[in-house]
Structure formats: C-alpha cells, structure tokens
PDB file of N, CA and C in Angstrom:
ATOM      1  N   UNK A   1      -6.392   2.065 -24.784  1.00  0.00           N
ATOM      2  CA  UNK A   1      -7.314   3.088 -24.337  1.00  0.00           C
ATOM      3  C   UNK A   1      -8.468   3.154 -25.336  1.00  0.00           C
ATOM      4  N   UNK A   2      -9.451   2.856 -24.920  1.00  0.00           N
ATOM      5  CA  UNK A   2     -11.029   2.910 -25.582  1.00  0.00           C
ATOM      6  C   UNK A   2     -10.576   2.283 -27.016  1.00  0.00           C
ATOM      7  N   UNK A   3      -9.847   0.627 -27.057  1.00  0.00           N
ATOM      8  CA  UNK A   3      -9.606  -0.141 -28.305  1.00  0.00           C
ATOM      9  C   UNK A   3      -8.855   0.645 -28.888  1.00  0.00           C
ATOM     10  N   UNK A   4      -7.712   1.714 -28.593  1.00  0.00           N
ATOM     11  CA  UNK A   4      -6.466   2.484 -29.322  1.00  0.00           C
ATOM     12  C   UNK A   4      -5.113   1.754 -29.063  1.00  0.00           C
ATOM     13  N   UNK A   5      -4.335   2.238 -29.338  1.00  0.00           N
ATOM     14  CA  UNK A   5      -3.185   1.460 -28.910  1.00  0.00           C
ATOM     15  C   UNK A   5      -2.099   2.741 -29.195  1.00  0.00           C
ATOM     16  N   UNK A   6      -0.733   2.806 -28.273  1.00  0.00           N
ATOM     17  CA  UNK A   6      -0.083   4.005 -28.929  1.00  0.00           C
ATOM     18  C   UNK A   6       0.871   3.403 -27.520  1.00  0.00           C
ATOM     19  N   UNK A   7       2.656   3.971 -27.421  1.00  0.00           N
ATOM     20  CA  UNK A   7       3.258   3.949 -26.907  1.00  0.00           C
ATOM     21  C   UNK A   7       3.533   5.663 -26.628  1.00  0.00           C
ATOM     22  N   UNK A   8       3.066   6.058 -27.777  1.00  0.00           N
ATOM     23  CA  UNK A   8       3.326   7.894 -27.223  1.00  0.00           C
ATOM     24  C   UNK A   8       2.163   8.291 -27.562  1.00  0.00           C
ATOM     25  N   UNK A   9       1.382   9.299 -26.840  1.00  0.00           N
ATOM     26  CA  UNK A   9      -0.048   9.341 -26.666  1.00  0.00           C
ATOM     27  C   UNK A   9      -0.690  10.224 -27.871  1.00  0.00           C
ATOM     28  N   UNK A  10       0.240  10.962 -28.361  1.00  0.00           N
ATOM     29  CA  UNK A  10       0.074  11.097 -29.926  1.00  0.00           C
ATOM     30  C   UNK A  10      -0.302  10.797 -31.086  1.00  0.00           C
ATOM     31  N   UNK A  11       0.192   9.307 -30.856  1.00  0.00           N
ATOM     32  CA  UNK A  11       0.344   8.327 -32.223  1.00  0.00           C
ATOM     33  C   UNK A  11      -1.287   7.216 -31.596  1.00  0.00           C
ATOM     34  N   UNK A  12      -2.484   7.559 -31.472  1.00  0.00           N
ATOM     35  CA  UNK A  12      -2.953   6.493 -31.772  1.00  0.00           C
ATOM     36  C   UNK A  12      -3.262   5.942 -32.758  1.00  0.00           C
ATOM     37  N   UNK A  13      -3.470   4.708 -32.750  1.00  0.00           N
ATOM     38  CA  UNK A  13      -3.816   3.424 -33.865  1.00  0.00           C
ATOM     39  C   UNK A  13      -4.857   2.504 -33.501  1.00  0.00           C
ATOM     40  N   UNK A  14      -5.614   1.937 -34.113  1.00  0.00           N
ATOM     41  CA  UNK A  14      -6.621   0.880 -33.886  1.00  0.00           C
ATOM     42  C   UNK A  14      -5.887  -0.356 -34.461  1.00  0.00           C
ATOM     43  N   UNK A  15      -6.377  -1.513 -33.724  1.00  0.00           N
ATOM     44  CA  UNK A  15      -5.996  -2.686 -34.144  1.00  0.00           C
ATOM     45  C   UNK A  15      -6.596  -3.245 -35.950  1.00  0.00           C
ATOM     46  N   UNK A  16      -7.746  -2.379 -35.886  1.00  0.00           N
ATOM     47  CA  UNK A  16      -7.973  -2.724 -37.495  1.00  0.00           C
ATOM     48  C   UNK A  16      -7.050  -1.990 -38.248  1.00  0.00           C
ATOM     49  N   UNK A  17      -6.268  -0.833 -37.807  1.00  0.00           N
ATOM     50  CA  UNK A  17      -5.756  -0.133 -38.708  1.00  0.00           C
ATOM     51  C   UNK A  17      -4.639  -1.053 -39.015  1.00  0.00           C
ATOM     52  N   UNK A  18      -3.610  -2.220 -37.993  1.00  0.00           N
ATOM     53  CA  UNK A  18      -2.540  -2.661 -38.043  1.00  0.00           C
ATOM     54  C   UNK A  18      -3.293  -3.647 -38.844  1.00  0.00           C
ATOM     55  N   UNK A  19      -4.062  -4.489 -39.172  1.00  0.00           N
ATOM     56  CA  UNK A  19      -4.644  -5.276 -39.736  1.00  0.00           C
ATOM     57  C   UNK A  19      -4.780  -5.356 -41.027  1.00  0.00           C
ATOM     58  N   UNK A  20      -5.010  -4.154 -41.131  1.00  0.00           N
ATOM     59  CA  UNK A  20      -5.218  -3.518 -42.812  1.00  0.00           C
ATOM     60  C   UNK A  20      -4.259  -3.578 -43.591  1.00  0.00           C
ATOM     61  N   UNK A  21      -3.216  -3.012 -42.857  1.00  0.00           N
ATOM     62  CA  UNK A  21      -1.986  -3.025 -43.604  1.00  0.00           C
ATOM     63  C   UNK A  21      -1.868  -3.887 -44.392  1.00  0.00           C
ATOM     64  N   UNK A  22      -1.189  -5.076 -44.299  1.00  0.00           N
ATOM     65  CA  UNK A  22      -1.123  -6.274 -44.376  1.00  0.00           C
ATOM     66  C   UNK A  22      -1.814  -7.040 -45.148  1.00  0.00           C
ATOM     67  N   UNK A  23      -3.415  -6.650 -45.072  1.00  0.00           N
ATOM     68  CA  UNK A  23      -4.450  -7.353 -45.853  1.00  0.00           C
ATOM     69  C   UNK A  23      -4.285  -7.847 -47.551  1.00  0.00           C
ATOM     70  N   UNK A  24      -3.745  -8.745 -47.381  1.00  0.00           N
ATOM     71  CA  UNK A  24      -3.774  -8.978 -49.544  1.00  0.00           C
ATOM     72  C   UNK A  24      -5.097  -8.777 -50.063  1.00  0.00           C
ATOM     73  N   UNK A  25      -5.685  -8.904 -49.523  1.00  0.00           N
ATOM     74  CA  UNK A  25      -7.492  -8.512 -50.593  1.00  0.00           C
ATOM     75  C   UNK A  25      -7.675  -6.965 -50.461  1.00  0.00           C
ATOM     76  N   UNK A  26      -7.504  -6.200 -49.632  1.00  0.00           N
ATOM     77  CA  UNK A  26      -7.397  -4.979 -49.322  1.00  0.00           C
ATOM     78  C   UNK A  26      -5.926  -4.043 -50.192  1.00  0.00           C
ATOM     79  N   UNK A  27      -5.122  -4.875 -50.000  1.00  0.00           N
ATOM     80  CA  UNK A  27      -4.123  -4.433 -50.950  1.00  0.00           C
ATOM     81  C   UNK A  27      -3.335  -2.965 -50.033  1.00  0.00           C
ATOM     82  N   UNK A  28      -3.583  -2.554 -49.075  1.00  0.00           N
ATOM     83  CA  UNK A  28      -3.356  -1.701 -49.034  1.00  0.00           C
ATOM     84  C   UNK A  28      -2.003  -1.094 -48.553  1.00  0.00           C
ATOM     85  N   UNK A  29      -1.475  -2.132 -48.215  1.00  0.00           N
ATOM     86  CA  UNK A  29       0.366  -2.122 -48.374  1.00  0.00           C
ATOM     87  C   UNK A  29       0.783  -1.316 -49.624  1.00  0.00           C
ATOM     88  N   UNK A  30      -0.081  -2.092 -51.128  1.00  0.00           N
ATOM     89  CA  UNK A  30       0.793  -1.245 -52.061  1.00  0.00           C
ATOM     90  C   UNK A  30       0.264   0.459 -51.737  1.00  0.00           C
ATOM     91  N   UNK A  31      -0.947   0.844 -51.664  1.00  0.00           N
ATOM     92  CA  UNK A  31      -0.988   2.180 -51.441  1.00  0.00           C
ATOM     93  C   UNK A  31       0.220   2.618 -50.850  1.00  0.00           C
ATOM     94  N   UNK A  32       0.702   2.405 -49.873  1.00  0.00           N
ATOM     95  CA  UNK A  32       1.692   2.488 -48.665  1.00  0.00           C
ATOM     96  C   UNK A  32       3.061   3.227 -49.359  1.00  0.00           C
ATOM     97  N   UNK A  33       3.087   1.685 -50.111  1.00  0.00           N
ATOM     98  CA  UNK A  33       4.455   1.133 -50.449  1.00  0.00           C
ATOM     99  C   UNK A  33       4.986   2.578 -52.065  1.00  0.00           C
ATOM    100  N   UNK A  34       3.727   2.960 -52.448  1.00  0.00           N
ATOM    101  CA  UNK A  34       3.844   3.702 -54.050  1.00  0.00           C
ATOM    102  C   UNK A  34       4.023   4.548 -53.346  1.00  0.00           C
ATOM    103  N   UNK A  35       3.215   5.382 -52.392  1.00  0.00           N
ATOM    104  CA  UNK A  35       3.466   6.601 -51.874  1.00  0.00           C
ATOM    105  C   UNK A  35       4.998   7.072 -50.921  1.00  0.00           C
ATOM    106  N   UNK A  36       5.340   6.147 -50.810  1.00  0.00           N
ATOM    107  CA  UNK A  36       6.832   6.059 -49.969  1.00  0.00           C
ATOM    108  C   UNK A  36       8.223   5.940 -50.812  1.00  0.00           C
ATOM    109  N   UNK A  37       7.790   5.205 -52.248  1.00  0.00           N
ATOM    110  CA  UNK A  37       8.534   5.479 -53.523  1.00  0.00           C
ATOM    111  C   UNK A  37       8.596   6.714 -54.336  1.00  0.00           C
ATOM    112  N   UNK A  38       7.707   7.161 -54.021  1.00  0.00           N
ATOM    113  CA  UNK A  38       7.094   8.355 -54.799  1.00  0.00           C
ATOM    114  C   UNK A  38       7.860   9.574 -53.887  1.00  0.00           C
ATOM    115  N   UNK A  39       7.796   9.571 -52.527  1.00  0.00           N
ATOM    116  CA  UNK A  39       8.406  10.392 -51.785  1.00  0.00           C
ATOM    117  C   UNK A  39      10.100  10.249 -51.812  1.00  0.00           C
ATOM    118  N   UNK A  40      10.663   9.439 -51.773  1.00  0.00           N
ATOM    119  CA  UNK A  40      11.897   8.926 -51.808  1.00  0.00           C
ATOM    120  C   UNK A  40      12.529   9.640 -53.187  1.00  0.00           C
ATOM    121  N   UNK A  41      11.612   9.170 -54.343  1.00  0.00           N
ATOM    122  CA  UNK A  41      11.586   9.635 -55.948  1.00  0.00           C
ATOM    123  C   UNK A  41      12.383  11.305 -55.905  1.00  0.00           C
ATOM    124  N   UNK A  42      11.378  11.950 -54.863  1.00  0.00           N
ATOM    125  CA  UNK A  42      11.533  13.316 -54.922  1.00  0.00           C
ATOM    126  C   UNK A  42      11.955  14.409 -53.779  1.00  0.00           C
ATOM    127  N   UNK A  43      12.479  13.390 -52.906  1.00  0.00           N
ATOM    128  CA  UNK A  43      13.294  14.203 -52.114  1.00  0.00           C
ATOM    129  C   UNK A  43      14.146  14.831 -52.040  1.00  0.00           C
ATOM    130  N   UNK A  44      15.387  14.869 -53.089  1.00  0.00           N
ATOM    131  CA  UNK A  44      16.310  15.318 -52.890  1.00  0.00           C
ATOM    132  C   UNK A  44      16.133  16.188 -54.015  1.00  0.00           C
ATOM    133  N   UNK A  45      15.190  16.258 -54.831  1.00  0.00           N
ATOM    134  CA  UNK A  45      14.972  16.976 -55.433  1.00  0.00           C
ATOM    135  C   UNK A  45      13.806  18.224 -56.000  1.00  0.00           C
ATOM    136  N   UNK A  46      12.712  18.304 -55.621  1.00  0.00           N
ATOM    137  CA  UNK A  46      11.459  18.919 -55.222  1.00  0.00           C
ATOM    138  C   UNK A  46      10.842  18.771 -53.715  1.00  0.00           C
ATOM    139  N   UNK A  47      11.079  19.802 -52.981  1.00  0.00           N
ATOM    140  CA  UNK A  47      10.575  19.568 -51.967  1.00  0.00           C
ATOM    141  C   UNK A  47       8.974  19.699 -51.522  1.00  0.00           C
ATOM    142  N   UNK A  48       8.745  20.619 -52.679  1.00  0.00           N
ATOM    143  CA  UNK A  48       7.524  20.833 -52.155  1.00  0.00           C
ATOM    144  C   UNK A  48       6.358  19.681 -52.944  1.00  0.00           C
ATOM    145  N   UNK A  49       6.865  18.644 -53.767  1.00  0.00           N
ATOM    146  CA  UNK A  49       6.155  17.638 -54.409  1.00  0.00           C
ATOM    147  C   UNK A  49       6.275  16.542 -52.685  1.00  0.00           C
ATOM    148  N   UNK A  50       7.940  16.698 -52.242  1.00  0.00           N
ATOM    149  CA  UNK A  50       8.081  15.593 -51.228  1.00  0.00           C
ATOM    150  C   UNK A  50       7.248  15.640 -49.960  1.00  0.00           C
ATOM    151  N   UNK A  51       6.867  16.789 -50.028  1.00  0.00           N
ATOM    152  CA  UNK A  51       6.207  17.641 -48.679  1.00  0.00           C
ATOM    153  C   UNK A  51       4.516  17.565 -49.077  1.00  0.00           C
ATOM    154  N   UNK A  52       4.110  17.103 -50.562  1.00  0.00           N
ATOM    155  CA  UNK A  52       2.743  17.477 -50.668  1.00  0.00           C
ATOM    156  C   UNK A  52       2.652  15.435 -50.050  1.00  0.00           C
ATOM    157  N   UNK A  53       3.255  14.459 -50.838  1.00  0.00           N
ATOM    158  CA  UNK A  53       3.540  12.762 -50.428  1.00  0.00           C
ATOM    159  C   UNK A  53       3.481  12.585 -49.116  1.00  0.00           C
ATOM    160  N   UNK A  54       4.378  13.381 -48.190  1.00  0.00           N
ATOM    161  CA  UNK A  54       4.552  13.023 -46.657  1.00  0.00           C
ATOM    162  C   UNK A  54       3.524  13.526 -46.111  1.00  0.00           C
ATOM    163  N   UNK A  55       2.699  14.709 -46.767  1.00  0.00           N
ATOM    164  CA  UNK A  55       1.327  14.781 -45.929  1.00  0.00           C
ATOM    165  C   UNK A  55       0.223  13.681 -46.299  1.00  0.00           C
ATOM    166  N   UNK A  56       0.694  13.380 -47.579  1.00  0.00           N
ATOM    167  CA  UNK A  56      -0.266  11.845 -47.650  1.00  0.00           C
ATOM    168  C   UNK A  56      -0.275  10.538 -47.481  1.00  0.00           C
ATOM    169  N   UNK A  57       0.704  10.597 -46.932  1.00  0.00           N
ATOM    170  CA  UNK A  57       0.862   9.427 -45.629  1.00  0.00           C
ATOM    171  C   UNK A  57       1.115   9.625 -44.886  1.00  0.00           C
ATOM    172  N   UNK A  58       1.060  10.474 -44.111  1.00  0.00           N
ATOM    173  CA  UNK A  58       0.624  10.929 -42.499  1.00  0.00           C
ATOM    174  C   UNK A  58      -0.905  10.985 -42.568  1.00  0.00           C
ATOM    175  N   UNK A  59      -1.887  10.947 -43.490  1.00  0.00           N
ATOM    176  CA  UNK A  59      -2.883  11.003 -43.913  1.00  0.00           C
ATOM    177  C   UNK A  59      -3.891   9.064 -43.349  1.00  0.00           C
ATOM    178  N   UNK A  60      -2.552   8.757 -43.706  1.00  0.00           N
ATOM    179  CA  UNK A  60      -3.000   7.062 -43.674  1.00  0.00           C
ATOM    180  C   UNK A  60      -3.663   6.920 -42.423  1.00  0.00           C
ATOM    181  N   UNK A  61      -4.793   5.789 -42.453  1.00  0.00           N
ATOM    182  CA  UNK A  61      -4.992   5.211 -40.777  1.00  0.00           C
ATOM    183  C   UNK A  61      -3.557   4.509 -40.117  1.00  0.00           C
ATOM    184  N   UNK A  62      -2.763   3.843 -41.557  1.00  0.00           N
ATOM    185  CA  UNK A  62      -1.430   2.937 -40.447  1.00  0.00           C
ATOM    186  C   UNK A  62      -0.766   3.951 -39.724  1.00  0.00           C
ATOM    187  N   UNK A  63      -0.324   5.108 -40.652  1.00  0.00           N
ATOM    188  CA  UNK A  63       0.665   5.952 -40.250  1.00  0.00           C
ATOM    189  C   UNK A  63       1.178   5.865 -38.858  1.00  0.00           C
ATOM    190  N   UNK A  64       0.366   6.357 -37.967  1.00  0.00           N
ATOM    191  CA  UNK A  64       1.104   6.300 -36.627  1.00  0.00           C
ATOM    192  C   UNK A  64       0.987   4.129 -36.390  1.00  0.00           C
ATOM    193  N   UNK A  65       0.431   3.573 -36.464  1.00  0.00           N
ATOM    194  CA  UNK A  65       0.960   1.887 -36.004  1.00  0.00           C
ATOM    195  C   UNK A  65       2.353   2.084 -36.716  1.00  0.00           C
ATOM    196  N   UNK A  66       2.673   2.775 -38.295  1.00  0.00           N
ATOM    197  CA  UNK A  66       4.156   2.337 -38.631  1.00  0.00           C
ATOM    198  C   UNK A  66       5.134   3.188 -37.818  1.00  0.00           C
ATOM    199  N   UNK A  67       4.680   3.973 -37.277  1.00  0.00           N
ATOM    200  CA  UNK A  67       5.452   5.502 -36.803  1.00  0.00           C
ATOM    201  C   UNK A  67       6.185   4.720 -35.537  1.00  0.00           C
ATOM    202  N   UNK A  68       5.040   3.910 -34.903  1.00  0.00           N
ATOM    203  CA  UNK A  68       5.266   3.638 -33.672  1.00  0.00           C
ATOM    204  C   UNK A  68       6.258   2.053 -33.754  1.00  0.00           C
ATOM    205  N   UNK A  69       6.277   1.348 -34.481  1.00  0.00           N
ATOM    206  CA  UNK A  69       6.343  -0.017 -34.555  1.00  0.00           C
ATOM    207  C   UNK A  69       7.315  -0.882 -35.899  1.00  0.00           C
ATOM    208  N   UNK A  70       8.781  -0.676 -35.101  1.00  0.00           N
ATOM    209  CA  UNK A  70       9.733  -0.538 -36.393  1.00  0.00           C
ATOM    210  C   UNK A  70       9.497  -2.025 -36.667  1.00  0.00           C
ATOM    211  N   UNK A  71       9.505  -3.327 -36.576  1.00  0.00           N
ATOM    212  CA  UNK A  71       9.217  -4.306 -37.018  1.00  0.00           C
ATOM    213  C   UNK A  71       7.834  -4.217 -38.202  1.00  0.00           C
ATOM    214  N   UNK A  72       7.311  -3.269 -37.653  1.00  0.00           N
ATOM    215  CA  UNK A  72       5.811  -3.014 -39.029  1.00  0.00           C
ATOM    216  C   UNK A  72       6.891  -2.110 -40.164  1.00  0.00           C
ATOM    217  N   UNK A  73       7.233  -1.379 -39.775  1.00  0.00           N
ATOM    218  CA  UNK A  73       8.223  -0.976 -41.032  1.00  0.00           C
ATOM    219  C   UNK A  73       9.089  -1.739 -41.519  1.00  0.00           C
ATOM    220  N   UNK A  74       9.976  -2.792 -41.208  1.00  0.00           N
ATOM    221  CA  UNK A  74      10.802  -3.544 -41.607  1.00  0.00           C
ATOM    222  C   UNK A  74      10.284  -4.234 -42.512  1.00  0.00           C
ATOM    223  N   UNK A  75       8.837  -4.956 -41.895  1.00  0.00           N
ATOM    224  CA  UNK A  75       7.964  -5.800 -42.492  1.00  0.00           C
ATOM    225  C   UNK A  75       7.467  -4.911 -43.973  1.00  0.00           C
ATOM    226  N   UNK A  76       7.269  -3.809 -43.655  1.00  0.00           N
ATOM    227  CA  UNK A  76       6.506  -3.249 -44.893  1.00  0.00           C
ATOM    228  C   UNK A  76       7.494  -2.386 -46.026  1.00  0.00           C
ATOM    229  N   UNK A  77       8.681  -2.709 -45.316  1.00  0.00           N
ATOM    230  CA  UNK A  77      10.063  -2.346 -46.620  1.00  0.00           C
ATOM    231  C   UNK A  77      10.514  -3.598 -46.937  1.00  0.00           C
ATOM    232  N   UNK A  78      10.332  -4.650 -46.698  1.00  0.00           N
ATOM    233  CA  UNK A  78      10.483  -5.944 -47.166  1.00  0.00           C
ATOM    234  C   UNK A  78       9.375  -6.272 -48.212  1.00  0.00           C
ATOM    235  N   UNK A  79       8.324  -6.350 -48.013  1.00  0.00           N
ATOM    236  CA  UNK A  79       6.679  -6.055 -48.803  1.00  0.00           C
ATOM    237  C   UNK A  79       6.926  -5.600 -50.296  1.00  0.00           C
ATOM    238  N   UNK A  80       7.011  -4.007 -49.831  1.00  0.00           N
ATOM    239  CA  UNK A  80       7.733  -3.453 -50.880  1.00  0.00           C
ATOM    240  C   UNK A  80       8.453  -3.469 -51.856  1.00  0.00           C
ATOM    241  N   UNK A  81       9.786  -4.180 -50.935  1.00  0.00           N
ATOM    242  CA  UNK A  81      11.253  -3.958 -51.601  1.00  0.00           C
ATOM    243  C   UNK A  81      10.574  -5.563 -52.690  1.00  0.00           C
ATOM    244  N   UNK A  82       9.794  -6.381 -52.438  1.00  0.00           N
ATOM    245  CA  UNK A  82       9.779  -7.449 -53.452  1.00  0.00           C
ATOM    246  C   UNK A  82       8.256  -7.793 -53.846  1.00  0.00           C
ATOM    247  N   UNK A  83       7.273  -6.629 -53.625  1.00  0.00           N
ATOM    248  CA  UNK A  83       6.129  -6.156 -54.635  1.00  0.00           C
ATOM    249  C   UNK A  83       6.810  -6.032 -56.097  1.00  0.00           C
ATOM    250  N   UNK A  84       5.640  -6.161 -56.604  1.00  0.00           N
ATOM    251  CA  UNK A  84       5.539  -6.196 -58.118  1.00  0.00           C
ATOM    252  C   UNK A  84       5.294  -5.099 -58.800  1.00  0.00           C
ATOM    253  N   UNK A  85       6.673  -4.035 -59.457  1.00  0.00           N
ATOM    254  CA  UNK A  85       6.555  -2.966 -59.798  1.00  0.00           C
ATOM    255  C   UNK A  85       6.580  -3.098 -61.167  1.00  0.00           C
ATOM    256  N   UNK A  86       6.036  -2.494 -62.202  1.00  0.00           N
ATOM    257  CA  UNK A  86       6.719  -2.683 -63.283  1.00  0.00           C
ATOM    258  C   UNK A  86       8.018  -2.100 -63.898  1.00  0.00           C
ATOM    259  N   UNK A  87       8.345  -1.017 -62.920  1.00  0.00           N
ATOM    260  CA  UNK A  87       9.386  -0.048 -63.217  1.00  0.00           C
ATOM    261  C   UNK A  87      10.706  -0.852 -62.287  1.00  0.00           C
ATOM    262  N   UNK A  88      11.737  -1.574 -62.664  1.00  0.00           N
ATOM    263  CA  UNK A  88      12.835  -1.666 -61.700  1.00  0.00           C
ATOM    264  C   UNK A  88      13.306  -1.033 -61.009  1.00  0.00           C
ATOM    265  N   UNK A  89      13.361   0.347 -61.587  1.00  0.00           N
ATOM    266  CA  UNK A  89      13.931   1.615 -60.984  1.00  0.00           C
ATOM    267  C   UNK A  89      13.735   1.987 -59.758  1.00  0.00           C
ATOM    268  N   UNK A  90      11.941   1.407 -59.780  1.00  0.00           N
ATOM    269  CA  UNK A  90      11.645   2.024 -58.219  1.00  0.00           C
ATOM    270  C   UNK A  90      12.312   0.644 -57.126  1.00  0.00           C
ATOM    271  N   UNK A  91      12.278  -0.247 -57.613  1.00  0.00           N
ATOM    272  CA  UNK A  91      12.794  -0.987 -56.748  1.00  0.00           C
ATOM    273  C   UNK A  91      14.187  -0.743 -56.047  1.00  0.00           C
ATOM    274  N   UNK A  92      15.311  -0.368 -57.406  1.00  0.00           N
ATOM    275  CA  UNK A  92      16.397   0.444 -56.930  1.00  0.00           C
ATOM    276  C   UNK A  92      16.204   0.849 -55.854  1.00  0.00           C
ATOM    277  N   UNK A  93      15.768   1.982 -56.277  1.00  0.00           N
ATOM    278  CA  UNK A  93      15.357   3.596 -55.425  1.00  0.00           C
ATOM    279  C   UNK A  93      15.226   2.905 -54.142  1.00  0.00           C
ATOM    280  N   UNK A  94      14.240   2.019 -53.944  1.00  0.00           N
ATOM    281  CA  UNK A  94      13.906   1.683 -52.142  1.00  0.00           C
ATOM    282  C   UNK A  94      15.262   1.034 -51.960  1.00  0.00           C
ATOM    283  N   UNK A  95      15.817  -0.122 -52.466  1.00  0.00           N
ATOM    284  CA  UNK A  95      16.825  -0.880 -51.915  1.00  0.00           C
ATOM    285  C   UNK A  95      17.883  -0.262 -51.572  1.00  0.00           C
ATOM    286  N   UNK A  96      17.846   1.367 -52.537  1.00  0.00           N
ATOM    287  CA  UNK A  96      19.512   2.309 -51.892  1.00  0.00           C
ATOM    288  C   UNK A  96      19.011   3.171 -50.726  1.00  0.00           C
ATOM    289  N   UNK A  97      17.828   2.857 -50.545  1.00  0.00           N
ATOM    290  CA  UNK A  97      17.296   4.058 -49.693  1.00  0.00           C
ATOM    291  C   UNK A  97      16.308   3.899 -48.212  1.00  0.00           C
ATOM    292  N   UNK A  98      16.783   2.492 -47.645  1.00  0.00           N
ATOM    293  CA  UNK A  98      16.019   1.981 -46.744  1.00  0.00           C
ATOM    294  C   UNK A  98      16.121   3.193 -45.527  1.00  0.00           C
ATOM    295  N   UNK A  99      17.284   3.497 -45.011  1.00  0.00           N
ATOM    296  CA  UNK A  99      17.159   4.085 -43.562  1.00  0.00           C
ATOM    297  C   UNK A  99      16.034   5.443 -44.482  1.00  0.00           C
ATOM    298  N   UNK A 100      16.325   6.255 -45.433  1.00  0.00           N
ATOM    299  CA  UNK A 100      15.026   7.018 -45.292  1.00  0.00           C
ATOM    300  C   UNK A 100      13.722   6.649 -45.486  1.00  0.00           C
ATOM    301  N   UNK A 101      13.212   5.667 -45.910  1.00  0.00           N
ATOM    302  CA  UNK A 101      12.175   4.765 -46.348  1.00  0.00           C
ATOM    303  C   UNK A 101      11.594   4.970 -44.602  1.00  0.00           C
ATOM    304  N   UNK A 102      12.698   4.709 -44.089  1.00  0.00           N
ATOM    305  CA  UNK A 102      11.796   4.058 -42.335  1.00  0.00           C
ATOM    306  C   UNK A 102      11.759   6.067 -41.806  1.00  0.00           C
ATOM    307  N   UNK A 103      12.482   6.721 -42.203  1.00  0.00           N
ATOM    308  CA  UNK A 103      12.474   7.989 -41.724  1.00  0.00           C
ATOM    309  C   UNK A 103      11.096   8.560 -42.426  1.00  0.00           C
ATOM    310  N   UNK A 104      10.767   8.241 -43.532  1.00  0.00           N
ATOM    311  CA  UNK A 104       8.959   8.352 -44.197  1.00  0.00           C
ATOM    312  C   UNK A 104       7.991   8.548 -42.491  1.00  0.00           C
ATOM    313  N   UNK A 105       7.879   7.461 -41.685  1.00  0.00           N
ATOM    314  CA  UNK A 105       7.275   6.973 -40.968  1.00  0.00           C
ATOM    315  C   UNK A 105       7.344   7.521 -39.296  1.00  0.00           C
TER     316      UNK A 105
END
C-alpha cells in the first residue's frame, strides 16, 4: 500500500526500512542489536530503565518489519548473537535469552 508493506495494518514498514537493517556500511543492526541487550540487561530487574529501551526500539524504522517477520528476527539474533562485543557477558545474556530477545519485537 502506497510502497508500505505490513501483514497487520498497524505495523507498516517500507522496503528501505527492511534494507537498512542489514546494511554493513550503515551498521545499523548493531544499533538494534545494543538496544535489545541493554533491554534484556534490565528486565528482570528495573523496569522502568526496561520500559524507557522498549520505547526505543519501537522508536526504530525496522521495528514493525521485525515485529512482523520472524525470519528478520532470527536473522538479527543470529547477527547479534556473533557481533563483536567487547563484553562476553552480553553475549551470554542474548544466548540464555533468545525467546525474550524475539518477544523485544
């Protein structure tokens, strides 16, 4: 619809937005990927830090393409899970914590 794309009429997305994601010169997976660690980080323990993160990626242009499109999430917890963190920890953190990682989205 007018170059959108959406399976629930809620969630639109542009095809540049799915594009972006992805982009290595753009980088903007890691944005993605820190902010979804960062939320994970503090869920079970500050909610209102976890609640200020999940409004900033609902914020994203991907947000609804990942909302809508679990293969883009799979793809982008795979991304993630073997991006280059310097902290191991966070890597942990995602690898014990995939089904909420995709519940982020």
């Amino acid at each position: 619809m007018n170059g959108q794309y959406s399976q629930d009429l809620d969630l639109f997305y542009k095809a540049e937005d799915a594009e972006q994601l992805f982009n290595v010169q753009t980088e903007k997976y890691k944005q993605i990927c820190t902010l979804a660690i960062d939320a994970l980080a503090v869920k079970s323990t500050n909610e209102k830090k976890f609640n200020e993160i999940s409004e900033q990626l609902t914020e994203q242009n991907v947000f609804n393409y990942l909302s809508e499109k679990k293969a883009a999430r799979d793809t982008l917890y795979n991304v993630c899970l073997f991006a280059h963190f310097e902290d191991e920890s966070k890597r942990t953190l995602l690898h014990d914590n995939r089904e909420t990682f995709n519940s982020l989205f």
